[in-house]
N, C-alpha and C. Protein backbone atom coordinates (compact mmCIF):
# COMPACT_ATOMS: atom_id res chain seq x y z
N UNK A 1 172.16 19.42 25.42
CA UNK A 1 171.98 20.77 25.96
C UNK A 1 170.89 21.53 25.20
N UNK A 2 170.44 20.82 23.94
CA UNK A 2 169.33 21.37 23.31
C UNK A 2 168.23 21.53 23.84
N UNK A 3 167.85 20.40 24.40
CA UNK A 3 166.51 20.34 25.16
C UNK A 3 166.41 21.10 26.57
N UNK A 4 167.80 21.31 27.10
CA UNK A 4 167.99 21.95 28.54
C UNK A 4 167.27 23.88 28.12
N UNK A 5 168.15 23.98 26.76
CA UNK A 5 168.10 25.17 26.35
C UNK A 5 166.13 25.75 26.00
N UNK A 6 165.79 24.78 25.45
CA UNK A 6 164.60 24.91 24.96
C UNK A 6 163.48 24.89 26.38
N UNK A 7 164.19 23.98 27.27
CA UNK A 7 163.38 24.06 28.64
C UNK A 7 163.52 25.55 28.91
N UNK A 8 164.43 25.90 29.71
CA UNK A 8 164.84 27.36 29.84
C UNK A 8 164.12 29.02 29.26
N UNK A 9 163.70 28.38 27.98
CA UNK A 9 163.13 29.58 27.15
C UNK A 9 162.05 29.84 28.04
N UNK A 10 161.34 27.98 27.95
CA UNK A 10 160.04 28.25 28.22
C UNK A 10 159.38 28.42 29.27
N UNK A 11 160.37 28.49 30.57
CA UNK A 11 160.23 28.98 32.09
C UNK A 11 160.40 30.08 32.30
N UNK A 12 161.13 31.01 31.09
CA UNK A 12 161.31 32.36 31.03
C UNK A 12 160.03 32.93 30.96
N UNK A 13 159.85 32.70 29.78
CA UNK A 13 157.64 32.94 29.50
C UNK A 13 157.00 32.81 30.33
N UNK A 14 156.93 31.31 31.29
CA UNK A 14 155.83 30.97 31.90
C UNK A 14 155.91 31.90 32.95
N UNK A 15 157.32 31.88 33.76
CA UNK A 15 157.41 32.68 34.79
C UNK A 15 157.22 34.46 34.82
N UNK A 16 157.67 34.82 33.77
CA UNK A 16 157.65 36.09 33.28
C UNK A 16 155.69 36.66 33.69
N UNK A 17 154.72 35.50 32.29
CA UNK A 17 153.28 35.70 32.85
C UNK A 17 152.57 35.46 34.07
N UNK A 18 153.17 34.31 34.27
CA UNK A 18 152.89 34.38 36.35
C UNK A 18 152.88 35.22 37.31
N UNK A 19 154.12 35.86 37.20
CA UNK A 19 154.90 36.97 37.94
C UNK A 19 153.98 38.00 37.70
N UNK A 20 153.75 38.73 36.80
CA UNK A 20 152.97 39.86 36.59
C UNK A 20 151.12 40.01 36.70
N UNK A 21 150.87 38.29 36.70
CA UNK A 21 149.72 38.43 37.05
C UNK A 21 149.27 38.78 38.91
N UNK A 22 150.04 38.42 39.33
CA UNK A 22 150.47 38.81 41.23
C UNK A 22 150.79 40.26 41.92
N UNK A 23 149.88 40.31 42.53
CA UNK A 23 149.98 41.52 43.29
C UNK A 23 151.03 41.59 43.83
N UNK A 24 151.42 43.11 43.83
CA UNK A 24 152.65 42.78 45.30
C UNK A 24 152.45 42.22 46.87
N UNK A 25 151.36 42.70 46.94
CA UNK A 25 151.11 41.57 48.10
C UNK A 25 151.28 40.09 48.53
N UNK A 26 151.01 39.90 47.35
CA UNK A 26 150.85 38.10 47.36
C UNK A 26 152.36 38.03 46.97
N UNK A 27 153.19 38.84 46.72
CA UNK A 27 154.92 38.16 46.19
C UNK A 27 155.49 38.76 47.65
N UNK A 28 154.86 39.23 48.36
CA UNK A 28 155.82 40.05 49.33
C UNK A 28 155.30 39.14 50.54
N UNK A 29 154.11 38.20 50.79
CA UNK A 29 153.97 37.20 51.77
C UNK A 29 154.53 35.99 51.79
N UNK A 30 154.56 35.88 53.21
CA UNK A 30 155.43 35.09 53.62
C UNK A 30 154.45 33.75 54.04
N UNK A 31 154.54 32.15 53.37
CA UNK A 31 153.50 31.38 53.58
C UNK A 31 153.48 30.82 54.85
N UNK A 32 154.68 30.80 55.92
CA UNK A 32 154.75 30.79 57.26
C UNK A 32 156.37 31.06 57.89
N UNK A 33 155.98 31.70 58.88
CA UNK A 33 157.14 31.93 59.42
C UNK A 33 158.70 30.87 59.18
N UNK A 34 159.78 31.86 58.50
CA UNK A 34 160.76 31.33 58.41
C UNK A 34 161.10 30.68 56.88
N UNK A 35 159.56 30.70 56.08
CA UNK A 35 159.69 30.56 55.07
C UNK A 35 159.70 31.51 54.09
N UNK A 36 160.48 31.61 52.72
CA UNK A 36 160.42 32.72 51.60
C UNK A 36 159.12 33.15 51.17
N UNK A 37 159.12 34.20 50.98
CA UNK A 37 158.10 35.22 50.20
C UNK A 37 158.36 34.82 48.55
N UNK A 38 157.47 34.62 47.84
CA UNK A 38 157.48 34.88 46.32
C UNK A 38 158.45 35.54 46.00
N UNK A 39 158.84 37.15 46.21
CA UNK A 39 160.09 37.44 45.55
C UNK A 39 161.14 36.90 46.18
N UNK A 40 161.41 36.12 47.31
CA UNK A 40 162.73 35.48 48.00
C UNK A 40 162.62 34.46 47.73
N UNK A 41 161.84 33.76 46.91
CA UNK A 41 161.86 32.81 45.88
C UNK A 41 162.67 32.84 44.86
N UNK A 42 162.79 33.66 44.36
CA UNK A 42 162.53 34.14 42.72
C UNK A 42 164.03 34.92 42.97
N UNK A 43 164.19 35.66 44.12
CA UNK A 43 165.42 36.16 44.28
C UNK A 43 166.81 34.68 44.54
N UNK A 44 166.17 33.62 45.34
CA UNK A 44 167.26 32.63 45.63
C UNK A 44 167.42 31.95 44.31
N UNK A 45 166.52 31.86 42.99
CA UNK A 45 166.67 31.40 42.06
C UNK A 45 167.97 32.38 41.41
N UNK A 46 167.79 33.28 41.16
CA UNK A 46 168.76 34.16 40.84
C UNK A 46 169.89 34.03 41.43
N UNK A 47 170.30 33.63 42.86
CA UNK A 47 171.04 33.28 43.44
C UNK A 47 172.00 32.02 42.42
N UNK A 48 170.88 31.35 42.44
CA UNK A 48 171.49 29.76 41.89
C UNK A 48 171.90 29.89 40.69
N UNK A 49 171.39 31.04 39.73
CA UNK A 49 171.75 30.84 38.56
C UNK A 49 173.19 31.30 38.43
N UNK A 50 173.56 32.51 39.61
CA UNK A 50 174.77 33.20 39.48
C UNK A 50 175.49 32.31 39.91
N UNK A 51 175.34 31.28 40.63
CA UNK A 51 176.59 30.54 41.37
C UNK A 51 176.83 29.16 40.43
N UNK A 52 175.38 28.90 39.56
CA UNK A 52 175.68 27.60 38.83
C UNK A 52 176.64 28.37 37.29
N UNK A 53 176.38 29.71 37.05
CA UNK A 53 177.03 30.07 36.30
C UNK A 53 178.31 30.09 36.46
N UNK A 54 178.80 30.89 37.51
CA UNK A 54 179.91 29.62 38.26
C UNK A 54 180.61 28.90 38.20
N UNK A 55 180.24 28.26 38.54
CA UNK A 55 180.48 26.78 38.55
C UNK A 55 180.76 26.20 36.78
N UNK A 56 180.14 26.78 36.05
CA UNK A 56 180.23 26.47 34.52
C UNK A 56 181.35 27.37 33.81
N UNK A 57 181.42 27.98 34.52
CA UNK A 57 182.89 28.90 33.89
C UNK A 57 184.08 28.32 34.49
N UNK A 58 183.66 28.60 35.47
CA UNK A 58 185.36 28.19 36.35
C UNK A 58 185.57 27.02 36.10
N UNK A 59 184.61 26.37 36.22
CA UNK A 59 184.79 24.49 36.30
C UNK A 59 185.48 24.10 34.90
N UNK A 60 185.59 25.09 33.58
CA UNK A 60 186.01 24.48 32.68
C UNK A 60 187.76 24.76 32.41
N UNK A 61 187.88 25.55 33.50
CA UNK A 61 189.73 25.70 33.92
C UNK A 61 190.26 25.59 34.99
N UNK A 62 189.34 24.94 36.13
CA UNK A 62 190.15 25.17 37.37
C UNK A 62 189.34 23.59 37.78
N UNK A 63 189.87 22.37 37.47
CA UNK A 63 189.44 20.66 37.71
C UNK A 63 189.25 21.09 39.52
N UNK A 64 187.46 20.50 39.64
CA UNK A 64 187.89 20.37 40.57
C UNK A 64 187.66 21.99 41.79
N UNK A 65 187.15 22.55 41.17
CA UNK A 65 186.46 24.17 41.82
C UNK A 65 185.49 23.49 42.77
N UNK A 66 186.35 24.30 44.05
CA UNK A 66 185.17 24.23 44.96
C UNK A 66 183.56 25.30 45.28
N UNK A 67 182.80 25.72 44.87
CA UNK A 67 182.25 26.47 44.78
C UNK A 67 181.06 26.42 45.86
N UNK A 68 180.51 26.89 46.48
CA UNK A 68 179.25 26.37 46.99
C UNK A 68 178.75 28.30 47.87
N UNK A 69 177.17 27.67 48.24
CA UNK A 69 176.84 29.31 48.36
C UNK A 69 175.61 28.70 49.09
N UNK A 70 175.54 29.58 50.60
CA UNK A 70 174.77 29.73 51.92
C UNK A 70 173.52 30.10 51.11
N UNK A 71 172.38 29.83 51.20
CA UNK A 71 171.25 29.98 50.08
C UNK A 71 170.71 31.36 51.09
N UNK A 72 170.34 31.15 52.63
CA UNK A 72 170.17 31.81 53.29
C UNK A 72 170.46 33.44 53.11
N UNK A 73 172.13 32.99 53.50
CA UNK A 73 172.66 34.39 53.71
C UNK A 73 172.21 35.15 52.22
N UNK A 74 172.66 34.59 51.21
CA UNK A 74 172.60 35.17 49.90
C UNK A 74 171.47 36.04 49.63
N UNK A 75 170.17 35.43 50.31
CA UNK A 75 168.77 35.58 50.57
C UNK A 75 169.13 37.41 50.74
N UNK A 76 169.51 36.82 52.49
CA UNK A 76 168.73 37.94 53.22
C UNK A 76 170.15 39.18 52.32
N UNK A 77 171.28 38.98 52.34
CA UNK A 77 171.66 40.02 51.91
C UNK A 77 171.27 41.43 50.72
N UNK A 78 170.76 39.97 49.99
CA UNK A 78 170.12 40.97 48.62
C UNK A 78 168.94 41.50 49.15
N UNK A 79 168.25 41.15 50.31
CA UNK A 79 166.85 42.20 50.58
C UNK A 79 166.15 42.15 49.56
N UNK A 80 165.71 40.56 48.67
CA UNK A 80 164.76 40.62 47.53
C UNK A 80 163.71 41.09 48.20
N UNK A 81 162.96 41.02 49.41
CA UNK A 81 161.52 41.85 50.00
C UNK A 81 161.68 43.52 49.47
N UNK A 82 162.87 44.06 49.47
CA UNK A 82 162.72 45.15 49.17
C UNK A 82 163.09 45.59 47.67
N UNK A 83 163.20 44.65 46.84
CA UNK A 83 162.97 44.84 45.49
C UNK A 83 161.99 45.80 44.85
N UNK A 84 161.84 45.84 43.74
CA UNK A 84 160.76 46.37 43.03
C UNK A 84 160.43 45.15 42.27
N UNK A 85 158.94 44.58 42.08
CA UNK A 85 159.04 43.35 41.89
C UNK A 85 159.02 43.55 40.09
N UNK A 86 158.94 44.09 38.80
CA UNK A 86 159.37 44.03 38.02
C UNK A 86 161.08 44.23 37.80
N UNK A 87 161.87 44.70 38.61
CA UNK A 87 163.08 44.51 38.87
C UNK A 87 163.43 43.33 38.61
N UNK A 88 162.86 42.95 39.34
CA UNK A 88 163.60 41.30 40.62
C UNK A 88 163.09 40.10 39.28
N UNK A 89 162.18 40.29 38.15
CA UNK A 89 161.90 39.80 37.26
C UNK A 89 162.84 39.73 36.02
N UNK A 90 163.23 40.79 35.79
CA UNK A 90 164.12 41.35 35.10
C UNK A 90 165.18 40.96 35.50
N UNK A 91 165.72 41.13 36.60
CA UNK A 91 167.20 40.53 36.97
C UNK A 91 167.42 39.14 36.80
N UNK A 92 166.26 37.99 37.31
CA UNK A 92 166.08 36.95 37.15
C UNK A 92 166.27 36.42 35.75
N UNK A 93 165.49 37.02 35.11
CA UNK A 93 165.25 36.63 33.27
C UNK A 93 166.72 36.76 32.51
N UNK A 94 167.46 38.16 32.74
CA UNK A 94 168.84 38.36 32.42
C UNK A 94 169.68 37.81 33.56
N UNK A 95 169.49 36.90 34.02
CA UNK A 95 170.82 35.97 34.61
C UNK A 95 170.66 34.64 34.22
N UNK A 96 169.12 34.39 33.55
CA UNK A 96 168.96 32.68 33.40
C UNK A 96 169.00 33.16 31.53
N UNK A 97 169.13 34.02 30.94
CA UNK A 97 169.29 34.07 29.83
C UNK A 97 170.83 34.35 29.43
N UNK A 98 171.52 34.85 30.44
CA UNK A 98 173.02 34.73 30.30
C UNK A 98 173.34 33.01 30.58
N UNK A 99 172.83 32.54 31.54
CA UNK A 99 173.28 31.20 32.29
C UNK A 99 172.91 30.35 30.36
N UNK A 100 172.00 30.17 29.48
CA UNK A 100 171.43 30.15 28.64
C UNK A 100 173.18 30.07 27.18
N UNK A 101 173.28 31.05 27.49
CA UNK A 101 174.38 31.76 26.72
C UNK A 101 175.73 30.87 27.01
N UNK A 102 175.93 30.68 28.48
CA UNK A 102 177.04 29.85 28.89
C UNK A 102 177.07 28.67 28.55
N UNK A 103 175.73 27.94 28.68
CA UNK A 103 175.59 26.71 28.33
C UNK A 103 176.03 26.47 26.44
N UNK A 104 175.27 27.63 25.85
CA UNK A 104 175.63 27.25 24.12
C UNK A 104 176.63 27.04 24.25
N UNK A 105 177.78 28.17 25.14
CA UNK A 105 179.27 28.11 24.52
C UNK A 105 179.95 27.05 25.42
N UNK A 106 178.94 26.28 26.38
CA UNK A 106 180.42 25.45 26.70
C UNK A 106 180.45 23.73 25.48
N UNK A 107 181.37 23.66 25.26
CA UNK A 107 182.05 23.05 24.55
C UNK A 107 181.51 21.32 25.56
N UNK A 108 181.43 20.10 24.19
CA UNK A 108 180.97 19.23 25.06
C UNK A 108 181.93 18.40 25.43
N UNK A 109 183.48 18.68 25.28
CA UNK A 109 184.80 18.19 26.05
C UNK A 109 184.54 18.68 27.09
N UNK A 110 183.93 19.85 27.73
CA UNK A 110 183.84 20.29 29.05
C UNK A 110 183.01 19.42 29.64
N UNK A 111 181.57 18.84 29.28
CA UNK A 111 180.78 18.61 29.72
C UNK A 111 181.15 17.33 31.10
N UNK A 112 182.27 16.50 30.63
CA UNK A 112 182.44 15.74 31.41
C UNK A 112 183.34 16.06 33.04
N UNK A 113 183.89 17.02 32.66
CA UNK A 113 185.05 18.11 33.66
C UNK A 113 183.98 18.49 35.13
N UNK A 114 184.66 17.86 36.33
CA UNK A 114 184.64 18.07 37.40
C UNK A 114 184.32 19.24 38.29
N UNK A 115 183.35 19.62 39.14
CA UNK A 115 183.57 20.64 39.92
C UNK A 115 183.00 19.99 41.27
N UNK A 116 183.69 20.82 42.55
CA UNK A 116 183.00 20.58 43.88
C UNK A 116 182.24 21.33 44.26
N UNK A 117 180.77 20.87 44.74
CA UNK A 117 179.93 21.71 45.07
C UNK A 117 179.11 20.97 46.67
N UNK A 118 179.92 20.38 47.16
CA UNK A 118 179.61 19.55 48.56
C UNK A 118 179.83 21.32 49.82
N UNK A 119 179.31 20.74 50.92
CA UNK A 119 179.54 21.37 51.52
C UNK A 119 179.83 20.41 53.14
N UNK A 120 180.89 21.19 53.10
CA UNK A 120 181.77 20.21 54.70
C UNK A 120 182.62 19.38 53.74
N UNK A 121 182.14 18.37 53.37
CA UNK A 121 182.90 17.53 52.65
C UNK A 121 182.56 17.25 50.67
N UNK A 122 183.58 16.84 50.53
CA UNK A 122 183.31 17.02 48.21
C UNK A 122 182.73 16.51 47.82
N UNK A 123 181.85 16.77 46.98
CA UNK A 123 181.18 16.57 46.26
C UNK A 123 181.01 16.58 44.56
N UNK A 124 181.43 15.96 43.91
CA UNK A 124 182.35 16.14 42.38
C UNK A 124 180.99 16.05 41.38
N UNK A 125 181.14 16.71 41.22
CA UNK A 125 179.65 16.63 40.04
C UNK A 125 180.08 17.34 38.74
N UNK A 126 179.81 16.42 37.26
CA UNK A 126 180.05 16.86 36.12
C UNK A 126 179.65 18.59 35.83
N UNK A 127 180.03 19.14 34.77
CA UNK A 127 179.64 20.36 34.28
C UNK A 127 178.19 20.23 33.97
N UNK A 128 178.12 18.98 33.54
CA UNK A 128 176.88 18.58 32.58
C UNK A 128 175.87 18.75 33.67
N UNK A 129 176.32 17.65 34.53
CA UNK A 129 175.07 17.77 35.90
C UNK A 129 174.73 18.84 36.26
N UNK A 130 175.71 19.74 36.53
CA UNK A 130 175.58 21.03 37.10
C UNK A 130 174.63 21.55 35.98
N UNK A 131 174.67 21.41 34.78
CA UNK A 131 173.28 22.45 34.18
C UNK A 131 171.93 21.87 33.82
N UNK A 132 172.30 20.79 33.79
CA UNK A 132 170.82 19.95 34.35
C UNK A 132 170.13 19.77 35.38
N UNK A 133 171.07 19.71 36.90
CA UNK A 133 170.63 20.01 37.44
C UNK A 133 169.96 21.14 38.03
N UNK A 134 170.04 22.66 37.16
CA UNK A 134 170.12 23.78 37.61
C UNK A 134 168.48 23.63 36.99
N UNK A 135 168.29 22.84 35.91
CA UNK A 135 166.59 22.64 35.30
C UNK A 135 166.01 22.13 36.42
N UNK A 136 166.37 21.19 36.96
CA UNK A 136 165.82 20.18 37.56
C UNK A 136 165.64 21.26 39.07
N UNK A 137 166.36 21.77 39.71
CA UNK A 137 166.45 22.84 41.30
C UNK A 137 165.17 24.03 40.89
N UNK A 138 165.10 24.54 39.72
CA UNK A 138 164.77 25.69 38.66
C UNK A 138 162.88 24.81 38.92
N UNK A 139 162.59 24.00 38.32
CA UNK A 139 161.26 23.73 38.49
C UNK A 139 160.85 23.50 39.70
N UNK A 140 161.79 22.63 40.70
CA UNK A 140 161.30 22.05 41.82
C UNK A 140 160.37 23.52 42.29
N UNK A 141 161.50 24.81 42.44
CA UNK A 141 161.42 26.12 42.63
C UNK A 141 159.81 26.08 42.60
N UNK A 142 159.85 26.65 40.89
CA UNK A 142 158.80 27.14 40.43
C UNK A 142 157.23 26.57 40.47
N UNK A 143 157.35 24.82 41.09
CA UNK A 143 156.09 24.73 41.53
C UNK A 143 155.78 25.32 42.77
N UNK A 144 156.76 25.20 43.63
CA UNK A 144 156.49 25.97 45.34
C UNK A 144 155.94 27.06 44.85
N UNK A 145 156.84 28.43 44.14
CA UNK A 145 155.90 29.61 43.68
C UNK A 145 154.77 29.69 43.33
N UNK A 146 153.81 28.37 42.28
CA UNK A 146 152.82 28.57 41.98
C UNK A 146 151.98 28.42 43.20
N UNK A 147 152.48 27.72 43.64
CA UNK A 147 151.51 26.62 44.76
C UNK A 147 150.93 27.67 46.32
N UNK A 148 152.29 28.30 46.49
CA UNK A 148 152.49 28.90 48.13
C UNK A 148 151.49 30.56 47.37
């Protein structure tokens, strides 16, 4: 979890200087119909971090948590387009620096402990996976942002 942790810092930074070099324009376009805007990027990441956080709490008392979350709906509800885009930075940074926090304290007897995160049907994936994979969802992310 050392190296997960040390990843983490450094997407905080990178993303943090990215973000602010961008107009609001360019975070508030959309690269084609039906697809996210830069901040509905950056907002569904936030999404993921709250639900993989989640998933890392509950999962270490309840074997077996079904958890899972409509990426969509989550989207449009929060209205990240209508953010303030140093906000939406800020919110982001303090939810992957709490998510950060969860990871020190979970204990590595947890790491092997079960949660469901399938949708329709289960899907059992370690604690561990779940925060590795949250690196691994977390970059895929952040090249689309650079890129779009």
């Amino acid at each position: 979890m050392q190296t997960l942790k040390i990843a983490l810092r450094q997407r905080l930074t990178e993303v943090a200087q990215y973000w602010n070099s961008l107009s609001e324009e360019t975070l508030r376009q959309r690269p084609a119909p039906g697809k996210w805007s830069k901040k509905e990027l950056l907002g569904h990441l936030a999404d993921s971090a709250q639900n993989n956080i989640r998933r890392l709490v509950v999962g270490r008392y309840e074997i077996g948590a079904h958890i899972v979350y409509e990426q969509d709906t989550w989207v449009q509800a929060a209205d990240y387009q209508g953010y303030r885009s140093d906000e939406l930075l800020q919110f982001w940074t303090l939810l992957n620096q709490h998510f950060i926090r969860v990871i020190e304290n979970l204990p590595e007897d947890a790491y092997p402990l079960l949660t469901d995160w399938g949708k329709g049907t289960p899907e059992y994936v370690t604690l561990e996976f779940v925060a590795e994979d949250y690196l691994r969802h977390l970059d895929h992310h952040l090249a689309q942002l650079r890129k779009g």
